[in-house]
PDB file of N, CA and C in Angstrom:
ATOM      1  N   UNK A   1       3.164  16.958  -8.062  1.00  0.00           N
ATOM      2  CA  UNK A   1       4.225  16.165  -8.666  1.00  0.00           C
ATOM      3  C   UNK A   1       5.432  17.047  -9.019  1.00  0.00           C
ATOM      4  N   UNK A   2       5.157  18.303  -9.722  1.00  0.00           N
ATOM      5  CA  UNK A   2       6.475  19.262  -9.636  1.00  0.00           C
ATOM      6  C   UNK A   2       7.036  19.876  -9.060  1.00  0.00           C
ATOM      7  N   UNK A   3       6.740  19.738  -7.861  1.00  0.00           N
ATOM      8  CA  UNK A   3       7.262  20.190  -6.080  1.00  0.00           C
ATOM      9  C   UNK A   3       7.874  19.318  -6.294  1.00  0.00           C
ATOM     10  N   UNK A   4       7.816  18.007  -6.163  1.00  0.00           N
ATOM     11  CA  UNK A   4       8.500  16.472  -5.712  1.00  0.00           C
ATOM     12  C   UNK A   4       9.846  16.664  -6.787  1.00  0.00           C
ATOM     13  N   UNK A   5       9.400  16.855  -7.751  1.00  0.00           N
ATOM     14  CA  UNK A   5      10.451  16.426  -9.104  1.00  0.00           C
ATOM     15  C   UNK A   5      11.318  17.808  -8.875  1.00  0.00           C
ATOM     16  N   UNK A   6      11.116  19.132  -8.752  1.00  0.00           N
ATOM     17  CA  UNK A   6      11.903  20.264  -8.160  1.00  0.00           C
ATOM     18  C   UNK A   6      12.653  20.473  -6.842  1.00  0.00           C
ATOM     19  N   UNK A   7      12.354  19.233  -6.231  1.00  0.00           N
ATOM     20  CA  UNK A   7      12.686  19.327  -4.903  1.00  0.00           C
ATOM     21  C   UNK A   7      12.240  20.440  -3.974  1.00  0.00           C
ATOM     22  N   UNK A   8      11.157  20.803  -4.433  1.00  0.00           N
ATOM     23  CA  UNK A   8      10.699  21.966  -3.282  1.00  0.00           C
ATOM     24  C   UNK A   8       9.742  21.381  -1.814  1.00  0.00           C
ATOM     25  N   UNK A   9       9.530  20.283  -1.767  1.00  0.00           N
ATOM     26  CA  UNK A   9       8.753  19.335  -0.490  1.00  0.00           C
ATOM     27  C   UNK A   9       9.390  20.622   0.679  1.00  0.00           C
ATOM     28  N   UNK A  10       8.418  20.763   1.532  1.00  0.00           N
ATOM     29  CA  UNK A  10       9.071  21.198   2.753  1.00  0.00           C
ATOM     30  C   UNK A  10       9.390  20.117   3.525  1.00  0.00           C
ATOM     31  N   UNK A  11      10.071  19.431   3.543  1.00  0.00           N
ATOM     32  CA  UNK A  11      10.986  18.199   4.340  1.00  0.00           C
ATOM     33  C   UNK A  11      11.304  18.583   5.521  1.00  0.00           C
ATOM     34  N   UNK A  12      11.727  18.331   6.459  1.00  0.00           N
ATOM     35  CA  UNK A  12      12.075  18.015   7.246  1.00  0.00           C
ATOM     36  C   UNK A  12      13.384  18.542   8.033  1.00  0.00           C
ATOM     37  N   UNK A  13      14.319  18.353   6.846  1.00  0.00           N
ATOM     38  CA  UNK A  13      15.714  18.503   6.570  1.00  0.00           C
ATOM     39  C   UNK A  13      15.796  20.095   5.902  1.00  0.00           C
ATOM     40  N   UNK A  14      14.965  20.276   4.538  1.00  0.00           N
ATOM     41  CA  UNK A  14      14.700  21.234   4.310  1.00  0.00           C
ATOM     42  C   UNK A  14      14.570  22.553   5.406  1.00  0.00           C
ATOM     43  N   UNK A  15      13.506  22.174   5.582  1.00  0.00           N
ATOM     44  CA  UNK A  15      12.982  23.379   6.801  1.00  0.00           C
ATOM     45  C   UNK A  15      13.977  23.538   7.869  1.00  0.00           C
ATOM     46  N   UNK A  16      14.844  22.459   8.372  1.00  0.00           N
ATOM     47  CA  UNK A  16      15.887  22.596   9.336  1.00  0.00           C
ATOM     48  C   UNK A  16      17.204  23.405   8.914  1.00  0.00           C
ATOM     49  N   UNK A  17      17.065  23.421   7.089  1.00  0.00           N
ATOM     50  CA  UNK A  17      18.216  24.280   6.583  1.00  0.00           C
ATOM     51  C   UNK A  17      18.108  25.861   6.099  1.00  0.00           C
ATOM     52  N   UNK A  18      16.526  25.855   6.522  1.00  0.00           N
ATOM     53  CA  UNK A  18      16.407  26.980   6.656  1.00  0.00           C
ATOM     54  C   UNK A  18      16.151  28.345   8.257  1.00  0.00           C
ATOM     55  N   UNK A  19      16.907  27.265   8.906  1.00  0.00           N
ATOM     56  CA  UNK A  19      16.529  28.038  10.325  1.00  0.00           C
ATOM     57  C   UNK A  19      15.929  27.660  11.334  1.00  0.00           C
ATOM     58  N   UNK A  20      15.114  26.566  10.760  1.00  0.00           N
ATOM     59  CA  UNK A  20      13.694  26.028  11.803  1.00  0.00           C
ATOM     60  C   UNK A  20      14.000  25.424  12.630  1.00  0.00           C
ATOM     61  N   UNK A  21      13.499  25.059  14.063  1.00  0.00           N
ATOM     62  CA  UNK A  21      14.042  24.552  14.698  1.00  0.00           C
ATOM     63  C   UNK A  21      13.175  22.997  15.178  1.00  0.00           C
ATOM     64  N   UNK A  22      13.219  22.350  13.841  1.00  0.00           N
ATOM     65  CA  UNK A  22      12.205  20.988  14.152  1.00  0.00           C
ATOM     66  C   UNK A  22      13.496  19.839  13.613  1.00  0.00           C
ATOM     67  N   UNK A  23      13.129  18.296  14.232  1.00  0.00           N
ATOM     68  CA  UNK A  23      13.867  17.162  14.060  1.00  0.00           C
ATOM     69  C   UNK A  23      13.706  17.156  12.608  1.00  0.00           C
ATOM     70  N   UNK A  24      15.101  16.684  12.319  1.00  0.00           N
ATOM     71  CA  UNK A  24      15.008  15.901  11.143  1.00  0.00           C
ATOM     72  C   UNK A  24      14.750  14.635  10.588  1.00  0.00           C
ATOM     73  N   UNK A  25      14.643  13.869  11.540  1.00  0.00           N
ATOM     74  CA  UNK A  25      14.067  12.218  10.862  1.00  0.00           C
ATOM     75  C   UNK A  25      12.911  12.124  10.801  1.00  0.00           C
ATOM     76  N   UNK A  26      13.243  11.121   9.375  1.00  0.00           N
ATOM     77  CA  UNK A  26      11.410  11.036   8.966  1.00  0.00           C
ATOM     78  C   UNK A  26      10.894  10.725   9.750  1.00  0.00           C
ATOM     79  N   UNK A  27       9.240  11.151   9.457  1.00  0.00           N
ATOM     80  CA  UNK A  27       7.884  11.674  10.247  1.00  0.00           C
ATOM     81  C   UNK A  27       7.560   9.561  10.303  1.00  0.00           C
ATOM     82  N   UNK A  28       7.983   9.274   9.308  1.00  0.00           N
ATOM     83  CA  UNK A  28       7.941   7.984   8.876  1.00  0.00           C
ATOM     84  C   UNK A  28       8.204   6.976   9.472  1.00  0.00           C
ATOM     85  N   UNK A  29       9.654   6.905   9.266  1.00  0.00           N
ATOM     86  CA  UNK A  29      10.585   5.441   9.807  1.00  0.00           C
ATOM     87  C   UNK A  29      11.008   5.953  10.584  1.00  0.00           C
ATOM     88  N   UNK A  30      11.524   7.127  10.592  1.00  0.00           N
ATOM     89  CA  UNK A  30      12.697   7.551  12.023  1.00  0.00           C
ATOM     90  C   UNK A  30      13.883   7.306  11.587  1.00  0.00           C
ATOM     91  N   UNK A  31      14.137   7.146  10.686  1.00  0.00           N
ATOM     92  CA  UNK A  31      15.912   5.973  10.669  1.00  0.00           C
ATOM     93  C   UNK A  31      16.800   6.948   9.810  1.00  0.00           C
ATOM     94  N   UNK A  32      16.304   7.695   8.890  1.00  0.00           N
ATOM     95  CA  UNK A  32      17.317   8.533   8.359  1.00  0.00           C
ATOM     96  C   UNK A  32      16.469   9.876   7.974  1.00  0.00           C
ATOM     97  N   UNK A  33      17.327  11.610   8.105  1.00  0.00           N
ATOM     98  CA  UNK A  33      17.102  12.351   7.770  1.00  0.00           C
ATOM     99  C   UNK A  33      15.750  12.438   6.815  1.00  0.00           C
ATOM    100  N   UNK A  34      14.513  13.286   6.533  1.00  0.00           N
ATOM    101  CA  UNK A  34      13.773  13.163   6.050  1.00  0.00           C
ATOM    102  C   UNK A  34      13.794  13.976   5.031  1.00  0.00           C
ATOM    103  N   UNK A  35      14.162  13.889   3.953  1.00  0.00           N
ATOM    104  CA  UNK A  35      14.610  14.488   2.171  1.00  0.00           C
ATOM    105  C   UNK A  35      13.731  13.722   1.576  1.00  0.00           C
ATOM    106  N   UNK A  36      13.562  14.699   0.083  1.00  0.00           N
ATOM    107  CA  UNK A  36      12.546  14.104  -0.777  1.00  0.00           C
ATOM    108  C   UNK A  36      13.191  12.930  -1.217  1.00  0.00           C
ATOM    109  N   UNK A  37      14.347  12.891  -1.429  1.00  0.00           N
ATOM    110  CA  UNK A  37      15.178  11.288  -1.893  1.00  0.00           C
ATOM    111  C   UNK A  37      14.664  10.191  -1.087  1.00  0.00           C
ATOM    112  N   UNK A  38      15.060  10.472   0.248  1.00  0.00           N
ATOM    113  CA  UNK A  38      14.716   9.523   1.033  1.00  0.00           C
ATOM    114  C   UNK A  38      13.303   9.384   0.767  1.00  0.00           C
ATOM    115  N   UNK A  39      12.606  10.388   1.332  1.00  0.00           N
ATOM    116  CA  UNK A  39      10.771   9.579   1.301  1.00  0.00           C
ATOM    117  C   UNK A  39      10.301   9.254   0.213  1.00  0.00           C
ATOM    118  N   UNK A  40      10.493   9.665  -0.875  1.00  0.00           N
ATOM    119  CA  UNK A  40      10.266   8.863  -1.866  1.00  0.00           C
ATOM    120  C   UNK A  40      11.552   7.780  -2.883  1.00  0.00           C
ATOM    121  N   UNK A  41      12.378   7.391  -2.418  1.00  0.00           N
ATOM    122  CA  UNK A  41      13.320   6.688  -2.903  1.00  0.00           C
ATOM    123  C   UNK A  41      13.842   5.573  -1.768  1.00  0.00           C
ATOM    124  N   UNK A  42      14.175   6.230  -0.434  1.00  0.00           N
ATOM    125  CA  UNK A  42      14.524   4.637  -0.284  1.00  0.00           C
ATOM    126  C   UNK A  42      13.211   4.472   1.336  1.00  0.00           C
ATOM    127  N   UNK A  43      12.818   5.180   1.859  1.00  0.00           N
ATOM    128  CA  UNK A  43      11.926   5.383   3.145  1.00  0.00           C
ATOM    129  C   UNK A  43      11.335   3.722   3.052  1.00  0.00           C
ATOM    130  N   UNK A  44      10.886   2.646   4.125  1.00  0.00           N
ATOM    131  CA  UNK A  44      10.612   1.775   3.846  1.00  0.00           C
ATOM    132  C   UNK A  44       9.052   1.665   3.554  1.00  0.00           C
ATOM    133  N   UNK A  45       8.541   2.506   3.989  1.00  0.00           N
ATOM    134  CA  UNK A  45       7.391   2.992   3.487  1.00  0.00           C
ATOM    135  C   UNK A  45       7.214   2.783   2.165  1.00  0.00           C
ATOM    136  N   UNK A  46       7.887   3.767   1.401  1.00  0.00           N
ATOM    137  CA  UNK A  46       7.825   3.655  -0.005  1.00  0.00           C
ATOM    138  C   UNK A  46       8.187   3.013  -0.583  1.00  0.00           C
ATOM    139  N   UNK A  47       9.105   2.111  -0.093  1.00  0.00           N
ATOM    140  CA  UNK A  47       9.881   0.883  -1.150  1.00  0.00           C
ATOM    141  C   UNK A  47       8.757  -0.354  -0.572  1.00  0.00           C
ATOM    142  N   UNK A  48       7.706  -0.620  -0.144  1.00  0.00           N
ATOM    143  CA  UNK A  48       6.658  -1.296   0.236  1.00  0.00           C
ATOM    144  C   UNK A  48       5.922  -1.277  -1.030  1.00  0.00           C
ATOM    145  N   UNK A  49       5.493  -0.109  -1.397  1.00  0.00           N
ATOM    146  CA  UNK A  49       4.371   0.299  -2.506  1.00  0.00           C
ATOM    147  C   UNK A  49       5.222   0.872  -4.109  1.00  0.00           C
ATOM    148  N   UNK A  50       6.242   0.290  -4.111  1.00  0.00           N
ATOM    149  CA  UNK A  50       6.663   0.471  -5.436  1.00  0.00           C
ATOM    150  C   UNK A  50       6.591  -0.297  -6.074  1.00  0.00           C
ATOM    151  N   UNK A  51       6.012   0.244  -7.687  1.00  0.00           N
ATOM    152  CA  UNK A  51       5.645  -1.483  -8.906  1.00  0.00           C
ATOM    153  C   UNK A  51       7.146  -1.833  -9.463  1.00  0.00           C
ATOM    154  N   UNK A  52       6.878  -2.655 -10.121  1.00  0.00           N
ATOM    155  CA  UNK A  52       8.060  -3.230 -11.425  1.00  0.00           C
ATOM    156  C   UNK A  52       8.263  -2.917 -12.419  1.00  0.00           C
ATOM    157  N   UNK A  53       9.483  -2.643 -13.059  1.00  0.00           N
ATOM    158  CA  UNK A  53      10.528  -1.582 -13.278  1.00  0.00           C
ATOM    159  C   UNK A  53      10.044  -2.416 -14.950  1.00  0.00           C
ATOM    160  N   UNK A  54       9.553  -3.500 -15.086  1.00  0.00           N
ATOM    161  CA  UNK A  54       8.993  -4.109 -16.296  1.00  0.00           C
ATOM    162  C   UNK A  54       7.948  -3.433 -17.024  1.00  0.00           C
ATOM    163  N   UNK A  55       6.897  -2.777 -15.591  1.00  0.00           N
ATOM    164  CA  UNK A  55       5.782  -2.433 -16.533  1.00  0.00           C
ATOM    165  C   UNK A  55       5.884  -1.385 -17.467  1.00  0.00           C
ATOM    166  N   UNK A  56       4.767  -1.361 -18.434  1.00  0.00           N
ATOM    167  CA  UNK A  56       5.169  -0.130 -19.401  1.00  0.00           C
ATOM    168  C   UNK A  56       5.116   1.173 -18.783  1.00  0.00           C
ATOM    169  N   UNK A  57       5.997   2.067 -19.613  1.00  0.00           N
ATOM    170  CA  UNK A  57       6.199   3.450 -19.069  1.00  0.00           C
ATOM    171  C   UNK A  57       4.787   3.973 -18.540  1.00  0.00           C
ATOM    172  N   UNK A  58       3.866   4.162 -19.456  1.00  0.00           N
ATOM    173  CA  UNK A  58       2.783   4.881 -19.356  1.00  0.00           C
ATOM    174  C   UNK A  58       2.132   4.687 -17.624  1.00  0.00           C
ATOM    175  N   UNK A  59       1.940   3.512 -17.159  1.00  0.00           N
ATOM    176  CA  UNK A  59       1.579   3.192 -15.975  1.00  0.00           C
ATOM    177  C   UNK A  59       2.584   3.129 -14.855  1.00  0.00           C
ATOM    178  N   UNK A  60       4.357   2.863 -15.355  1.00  0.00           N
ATOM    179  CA  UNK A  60       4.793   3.208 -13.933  1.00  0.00           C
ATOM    180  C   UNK A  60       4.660   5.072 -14.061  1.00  0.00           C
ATOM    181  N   UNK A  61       4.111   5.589 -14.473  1.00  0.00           N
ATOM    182  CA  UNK A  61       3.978   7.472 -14.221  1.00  0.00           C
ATOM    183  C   UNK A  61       2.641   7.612 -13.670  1.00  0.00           C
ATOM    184  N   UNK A  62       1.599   6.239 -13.868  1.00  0.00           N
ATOM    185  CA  UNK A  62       0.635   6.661 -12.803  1.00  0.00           C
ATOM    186  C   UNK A  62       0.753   6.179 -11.639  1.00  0.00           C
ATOM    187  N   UNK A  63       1.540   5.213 -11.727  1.00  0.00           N
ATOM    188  CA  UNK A  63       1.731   4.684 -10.157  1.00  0.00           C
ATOM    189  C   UNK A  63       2.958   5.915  -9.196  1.00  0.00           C
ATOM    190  N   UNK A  64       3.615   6.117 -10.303  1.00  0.00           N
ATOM    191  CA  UNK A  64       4.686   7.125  -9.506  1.00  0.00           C
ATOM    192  C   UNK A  64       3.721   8.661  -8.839  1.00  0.00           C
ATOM    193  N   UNK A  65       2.602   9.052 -10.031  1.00  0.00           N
ATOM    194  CA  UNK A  65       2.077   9.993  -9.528  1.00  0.00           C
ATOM    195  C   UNK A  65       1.367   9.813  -8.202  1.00  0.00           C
ATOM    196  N   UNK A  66       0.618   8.185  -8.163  1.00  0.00           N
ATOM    197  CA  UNK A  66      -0.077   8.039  -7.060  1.00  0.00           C
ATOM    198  C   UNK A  66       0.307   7.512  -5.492  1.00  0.00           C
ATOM    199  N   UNK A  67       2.105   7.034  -6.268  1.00  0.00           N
ATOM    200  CA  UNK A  67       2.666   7.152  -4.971  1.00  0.00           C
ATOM    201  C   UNK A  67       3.455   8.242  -4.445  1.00  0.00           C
ATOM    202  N   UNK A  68       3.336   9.063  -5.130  1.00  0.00           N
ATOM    203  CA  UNK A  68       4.251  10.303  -4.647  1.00  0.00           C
ATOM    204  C   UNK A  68       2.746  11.344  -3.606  1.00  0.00           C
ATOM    205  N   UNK A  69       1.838  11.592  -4.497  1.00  0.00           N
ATOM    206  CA  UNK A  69       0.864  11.700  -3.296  1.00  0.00           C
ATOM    207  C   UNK A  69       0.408  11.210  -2.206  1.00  0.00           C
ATOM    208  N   UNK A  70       0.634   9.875  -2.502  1.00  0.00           N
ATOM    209  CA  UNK A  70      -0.006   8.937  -0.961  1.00  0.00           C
ATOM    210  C   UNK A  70       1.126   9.211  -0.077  1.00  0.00           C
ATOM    211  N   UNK A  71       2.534   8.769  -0.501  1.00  0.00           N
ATOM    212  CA  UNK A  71       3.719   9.116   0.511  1.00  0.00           C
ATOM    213  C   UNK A  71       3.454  10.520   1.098  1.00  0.00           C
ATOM    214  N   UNK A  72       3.465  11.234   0.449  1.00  0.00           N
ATOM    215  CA  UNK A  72       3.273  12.945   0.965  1.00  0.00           C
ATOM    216  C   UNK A  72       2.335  12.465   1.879  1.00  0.00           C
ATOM    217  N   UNK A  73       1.145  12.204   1.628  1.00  0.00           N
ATOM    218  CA  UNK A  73      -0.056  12.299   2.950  1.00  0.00           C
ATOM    219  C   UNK A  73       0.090  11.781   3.848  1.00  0.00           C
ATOM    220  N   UNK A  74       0.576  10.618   3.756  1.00  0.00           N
ATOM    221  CA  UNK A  74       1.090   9.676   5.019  1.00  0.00           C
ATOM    222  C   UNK A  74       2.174  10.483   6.125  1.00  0.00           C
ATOM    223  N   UNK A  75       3.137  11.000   5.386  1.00  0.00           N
ATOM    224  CA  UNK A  75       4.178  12.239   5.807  1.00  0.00           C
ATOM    225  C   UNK A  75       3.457  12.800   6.689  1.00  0.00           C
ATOM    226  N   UNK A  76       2.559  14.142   6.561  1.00  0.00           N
ATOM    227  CA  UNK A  76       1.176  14.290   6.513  1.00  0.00           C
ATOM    228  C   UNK A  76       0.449  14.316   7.582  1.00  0.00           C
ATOM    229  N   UNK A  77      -0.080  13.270   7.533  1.00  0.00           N
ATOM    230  CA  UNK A  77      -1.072  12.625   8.435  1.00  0.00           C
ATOM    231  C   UNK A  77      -0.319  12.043   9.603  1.00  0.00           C
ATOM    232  N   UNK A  78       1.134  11.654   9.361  1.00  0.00           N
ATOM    233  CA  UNK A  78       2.191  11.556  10.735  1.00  0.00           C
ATOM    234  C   UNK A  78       2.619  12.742  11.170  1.00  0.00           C
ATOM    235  N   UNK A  79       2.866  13.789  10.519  1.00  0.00           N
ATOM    236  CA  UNK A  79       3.620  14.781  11.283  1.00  0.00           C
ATOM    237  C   UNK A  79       2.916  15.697  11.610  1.00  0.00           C
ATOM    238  N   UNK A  80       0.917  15.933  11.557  1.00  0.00           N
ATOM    239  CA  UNK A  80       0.307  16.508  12.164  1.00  0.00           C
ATOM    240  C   UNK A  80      -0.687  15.687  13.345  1.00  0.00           C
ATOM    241  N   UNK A  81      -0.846  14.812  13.176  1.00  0.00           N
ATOM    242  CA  UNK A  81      -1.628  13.530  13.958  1.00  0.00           C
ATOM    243  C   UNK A  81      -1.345  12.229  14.525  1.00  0.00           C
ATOM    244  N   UNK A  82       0.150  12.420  14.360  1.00  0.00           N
ATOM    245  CA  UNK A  82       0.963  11.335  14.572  1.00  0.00           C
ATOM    246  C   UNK A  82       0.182   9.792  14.176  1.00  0.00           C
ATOM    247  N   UNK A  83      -0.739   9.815  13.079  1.00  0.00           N
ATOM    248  CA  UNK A  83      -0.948   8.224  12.731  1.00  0.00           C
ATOM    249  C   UNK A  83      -0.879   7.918  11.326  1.00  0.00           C
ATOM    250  N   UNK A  84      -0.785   6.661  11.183  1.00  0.00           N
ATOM    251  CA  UNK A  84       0.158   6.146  10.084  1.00  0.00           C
ATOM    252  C   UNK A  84      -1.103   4.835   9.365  1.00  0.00           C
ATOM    253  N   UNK A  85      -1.444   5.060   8.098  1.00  0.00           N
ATOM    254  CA  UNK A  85      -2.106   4.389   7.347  1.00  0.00           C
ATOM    255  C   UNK A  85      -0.959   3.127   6.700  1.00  0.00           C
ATOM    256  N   UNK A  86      -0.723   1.838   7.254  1.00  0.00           N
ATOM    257  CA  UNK A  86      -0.399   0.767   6.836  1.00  0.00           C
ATOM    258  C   UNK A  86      -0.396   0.784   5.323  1.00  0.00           C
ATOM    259  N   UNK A  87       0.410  -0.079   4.959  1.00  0.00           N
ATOM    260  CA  UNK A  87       0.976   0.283   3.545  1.00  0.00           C
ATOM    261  C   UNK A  87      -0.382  -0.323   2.899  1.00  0.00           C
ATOM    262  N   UNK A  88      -0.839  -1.480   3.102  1.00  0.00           N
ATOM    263  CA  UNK A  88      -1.697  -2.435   2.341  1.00  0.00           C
ATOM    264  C   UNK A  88      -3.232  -1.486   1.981  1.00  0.00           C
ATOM    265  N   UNK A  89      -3.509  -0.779   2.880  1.00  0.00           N
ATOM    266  CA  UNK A  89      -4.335   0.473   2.863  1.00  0.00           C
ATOM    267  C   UNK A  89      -3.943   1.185   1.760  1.00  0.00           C
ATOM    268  N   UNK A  90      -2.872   1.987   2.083  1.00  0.00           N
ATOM    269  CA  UNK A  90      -2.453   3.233   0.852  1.00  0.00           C
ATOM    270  C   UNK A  90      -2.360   2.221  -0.419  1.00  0.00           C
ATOM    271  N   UNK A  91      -2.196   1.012  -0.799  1.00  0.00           N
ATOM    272  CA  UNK A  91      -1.824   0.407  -1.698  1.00  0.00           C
ATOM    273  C   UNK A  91      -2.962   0.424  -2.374  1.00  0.00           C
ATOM    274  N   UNK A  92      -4.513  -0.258  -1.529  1.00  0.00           N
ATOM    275  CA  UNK A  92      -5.614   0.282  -2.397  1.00  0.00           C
ATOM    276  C   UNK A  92      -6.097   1.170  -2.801  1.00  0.00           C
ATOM    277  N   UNK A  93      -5.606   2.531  -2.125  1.00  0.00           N
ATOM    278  CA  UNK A  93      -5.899   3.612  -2.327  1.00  0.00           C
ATOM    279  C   UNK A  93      -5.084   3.946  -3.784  1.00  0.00           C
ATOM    280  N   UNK A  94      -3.869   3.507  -3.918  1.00  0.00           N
ATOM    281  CA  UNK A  94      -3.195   2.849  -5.354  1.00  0.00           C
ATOM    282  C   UNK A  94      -3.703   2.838  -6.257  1.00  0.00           C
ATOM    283  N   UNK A  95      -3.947   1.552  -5.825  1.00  0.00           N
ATOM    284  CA  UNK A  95      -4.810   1.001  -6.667  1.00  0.00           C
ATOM    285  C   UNK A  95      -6.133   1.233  -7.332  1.00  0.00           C
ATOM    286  N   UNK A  96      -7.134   2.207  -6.764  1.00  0.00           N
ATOM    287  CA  UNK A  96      -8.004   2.419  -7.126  1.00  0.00           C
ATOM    288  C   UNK A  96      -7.724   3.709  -8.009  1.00  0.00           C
ATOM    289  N   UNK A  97      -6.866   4.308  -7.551  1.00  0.00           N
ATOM    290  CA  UNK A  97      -6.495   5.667  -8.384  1.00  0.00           C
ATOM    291  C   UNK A  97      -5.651   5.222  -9.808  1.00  0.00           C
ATOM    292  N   UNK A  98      -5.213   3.990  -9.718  1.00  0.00           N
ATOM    293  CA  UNK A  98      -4.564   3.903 -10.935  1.00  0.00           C
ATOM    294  C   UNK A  98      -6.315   2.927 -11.944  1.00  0.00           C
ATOM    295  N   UNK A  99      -6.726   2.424 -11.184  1.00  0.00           N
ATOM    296  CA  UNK A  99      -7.571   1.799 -12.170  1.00  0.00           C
ATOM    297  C   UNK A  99      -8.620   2.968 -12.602  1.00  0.00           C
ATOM    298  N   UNK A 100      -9.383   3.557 -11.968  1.00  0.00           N
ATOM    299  CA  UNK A 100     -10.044   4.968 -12.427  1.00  0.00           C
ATOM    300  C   UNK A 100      -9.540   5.798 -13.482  1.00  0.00           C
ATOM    301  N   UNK A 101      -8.064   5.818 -13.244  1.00  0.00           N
ATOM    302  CA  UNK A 101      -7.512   6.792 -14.603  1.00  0.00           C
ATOM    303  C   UNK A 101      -7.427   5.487 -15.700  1.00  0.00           C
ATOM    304  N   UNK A 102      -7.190   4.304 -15.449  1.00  0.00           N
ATOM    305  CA  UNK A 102      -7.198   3.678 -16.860  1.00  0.00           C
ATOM    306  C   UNK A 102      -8.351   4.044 -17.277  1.00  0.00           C
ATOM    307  N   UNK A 103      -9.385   3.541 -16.371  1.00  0.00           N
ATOM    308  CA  UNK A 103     -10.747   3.520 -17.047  1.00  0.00           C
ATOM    309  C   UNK A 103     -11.095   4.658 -17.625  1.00  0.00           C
ATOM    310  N   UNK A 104     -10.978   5.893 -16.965  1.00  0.00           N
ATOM    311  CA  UNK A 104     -10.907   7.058 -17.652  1.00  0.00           C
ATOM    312  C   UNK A 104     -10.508   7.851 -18.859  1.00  0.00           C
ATOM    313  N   UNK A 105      -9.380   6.934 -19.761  1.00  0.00           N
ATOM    314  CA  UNK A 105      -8.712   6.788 -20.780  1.00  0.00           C
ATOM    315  C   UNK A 105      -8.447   5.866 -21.470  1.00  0.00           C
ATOM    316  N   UNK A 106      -9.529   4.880 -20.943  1.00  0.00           N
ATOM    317  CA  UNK A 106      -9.296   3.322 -21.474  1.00  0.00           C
ATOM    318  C   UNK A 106      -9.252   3.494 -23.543  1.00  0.00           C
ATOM    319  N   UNK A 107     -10.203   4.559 -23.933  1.00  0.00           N
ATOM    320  CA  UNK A 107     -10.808   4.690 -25.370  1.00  0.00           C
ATOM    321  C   UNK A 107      -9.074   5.102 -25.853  1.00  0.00           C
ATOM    322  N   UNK A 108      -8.301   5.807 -25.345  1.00  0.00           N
ATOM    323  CA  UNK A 108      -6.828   6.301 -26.192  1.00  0.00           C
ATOM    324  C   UNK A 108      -6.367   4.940 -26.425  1.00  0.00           C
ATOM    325  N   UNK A 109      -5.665   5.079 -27.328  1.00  0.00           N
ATOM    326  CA  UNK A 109      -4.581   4.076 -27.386  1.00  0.00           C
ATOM    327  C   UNK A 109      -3.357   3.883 -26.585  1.00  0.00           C
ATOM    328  N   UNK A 110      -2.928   4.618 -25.879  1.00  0.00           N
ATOM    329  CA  UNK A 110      -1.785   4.139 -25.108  1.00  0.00           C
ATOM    330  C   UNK A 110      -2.092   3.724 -23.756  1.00  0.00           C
ATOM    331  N   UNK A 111      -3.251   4.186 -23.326  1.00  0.00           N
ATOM    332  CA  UNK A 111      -4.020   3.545 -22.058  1.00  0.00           C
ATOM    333  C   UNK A 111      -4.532   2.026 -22.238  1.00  0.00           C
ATOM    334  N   UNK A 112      -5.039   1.806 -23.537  1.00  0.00           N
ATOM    335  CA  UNK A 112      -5.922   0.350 -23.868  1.00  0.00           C
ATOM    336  C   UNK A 112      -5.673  -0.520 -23.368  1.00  0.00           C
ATOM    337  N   UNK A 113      -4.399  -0.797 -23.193  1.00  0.00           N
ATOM    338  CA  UNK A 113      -3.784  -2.218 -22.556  1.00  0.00           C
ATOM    339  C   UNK A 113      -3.108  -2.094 -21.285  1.00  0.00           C
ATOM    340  N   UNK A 114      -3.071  -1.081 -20.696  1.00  0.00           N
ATOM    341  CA  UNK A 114      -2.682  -0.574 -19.474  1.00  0.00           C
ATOM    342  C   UNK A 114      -3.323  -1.630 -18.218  1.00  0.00           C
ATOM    343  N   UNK A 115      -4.501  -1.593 -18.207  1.00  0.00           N
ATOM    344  CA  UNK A 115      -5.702  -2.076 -16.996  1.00  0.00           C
ATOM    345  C   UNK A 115      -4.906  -3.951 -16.920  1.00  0.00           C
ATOM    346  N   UNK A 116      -4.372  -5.011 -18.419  1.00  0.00           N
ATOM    347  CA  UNK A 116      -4.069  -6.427 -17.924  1.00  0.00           C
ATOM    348  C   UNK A 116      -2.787  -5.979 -17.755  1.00  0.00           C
ATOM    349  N   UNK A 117      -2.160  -5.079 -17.887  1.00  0.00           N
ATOM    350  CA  UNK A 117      -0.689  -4.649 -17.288  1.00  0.00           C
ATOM    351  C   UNK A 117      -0.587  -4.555 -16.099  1.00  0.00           C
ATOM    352  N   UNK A 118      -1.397  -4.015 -15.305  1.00  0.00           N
ATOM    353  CA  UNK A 118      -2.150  -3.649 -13.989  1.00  0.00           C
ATOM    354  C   UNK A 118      -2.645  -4.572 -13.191  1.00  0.00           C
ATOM    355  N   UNK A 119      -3.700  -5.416 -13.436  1.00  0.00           N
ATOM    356  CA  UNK A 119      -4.193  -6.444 -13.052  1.00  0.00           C
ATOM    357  C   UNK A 119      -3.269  -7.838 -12.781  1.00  0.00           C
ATOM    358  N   UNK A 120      -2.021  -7.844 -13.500  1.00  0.00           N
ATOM    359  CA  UNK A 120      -1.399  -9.238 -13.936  1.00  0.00           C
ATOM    360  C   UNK A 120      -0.392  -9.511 -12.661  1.00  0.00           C
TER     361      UNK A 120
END
C-alpha cells in the first residue's frame, strides 16, 4: 500500500522514464499510458470494483487496501501471462478479504458495525 500511496509502482510509464525500452499502455485496457493514477484511479478495471464514497471511513481503507492489491495482480498476471481475471471474480476475492478482516476485528469498536455496512 506505501509503494501505491509513494508512487513507487514500477508502471509502465515509470520504467519507460527510466530508460527501458517496454510499451507504455496499460497491461489492462490499453487505452491510456499505464501510471499509478491511472490504474488505480481511472483504468476501467478499477472503476468496476470501486465502493461508495458514503460508506464509513474505516471500510472504504479496507476496500481501498484490497483493491489496490487485486489491481496490482491483475496488472500482474497480464503483463507476465497475458490473462485477465474478470472483475466479478476479483470482486469476490474483495469481498472475502474485506469480510475476514471484519470478522477478524469484529470485538473493537470501530469494526462492530462495519460487516451491515458491507453487506447492505
Amino acid at each position: 500500500m506505501w509503494v501505491t500511496n509513494l508512487n513507487r509502482l514500477p508502471t509502465r510509464d515509470r520504467l519507460s522514464s527510466w530508460g527501458m525500452q517496454v510499451p507504455t499502455a496499460c497491461c489492462i485496457c490499453s487505452t491510456n499510458p499505464e501510471s499509478r493514477d491511472h490504474l488505480m484511479l481511472s483504468c476501467s478495471f478499477a472503476l468496476t470494483l470501486c465502493s461508495s464514497p458514503s460508506a464509513p471511513m474505516q471500510l472504504r481503507m479496507l476496500v481501498v487496501q484490497a483493491l489496490v492489491y487485486s489491481v496490482w495482480r491483475q496488472r500482474n498476471n497480464m503483463f507476465h501471462n497475458q490473462l485477465i481475471t474478470p472483475p466479478l471474480v476479483v470482486f469476490r476475492d474483495i469481498n472475502r478479504h474485506v469480510i475476514n478482516t471484519i470478522n477478524a476485528f469484529r470485538t473493537r469498536k470501530k469494526f462492530k458495525d462495519l460487516m451491515i455496512f458491507w453487506l447492505i
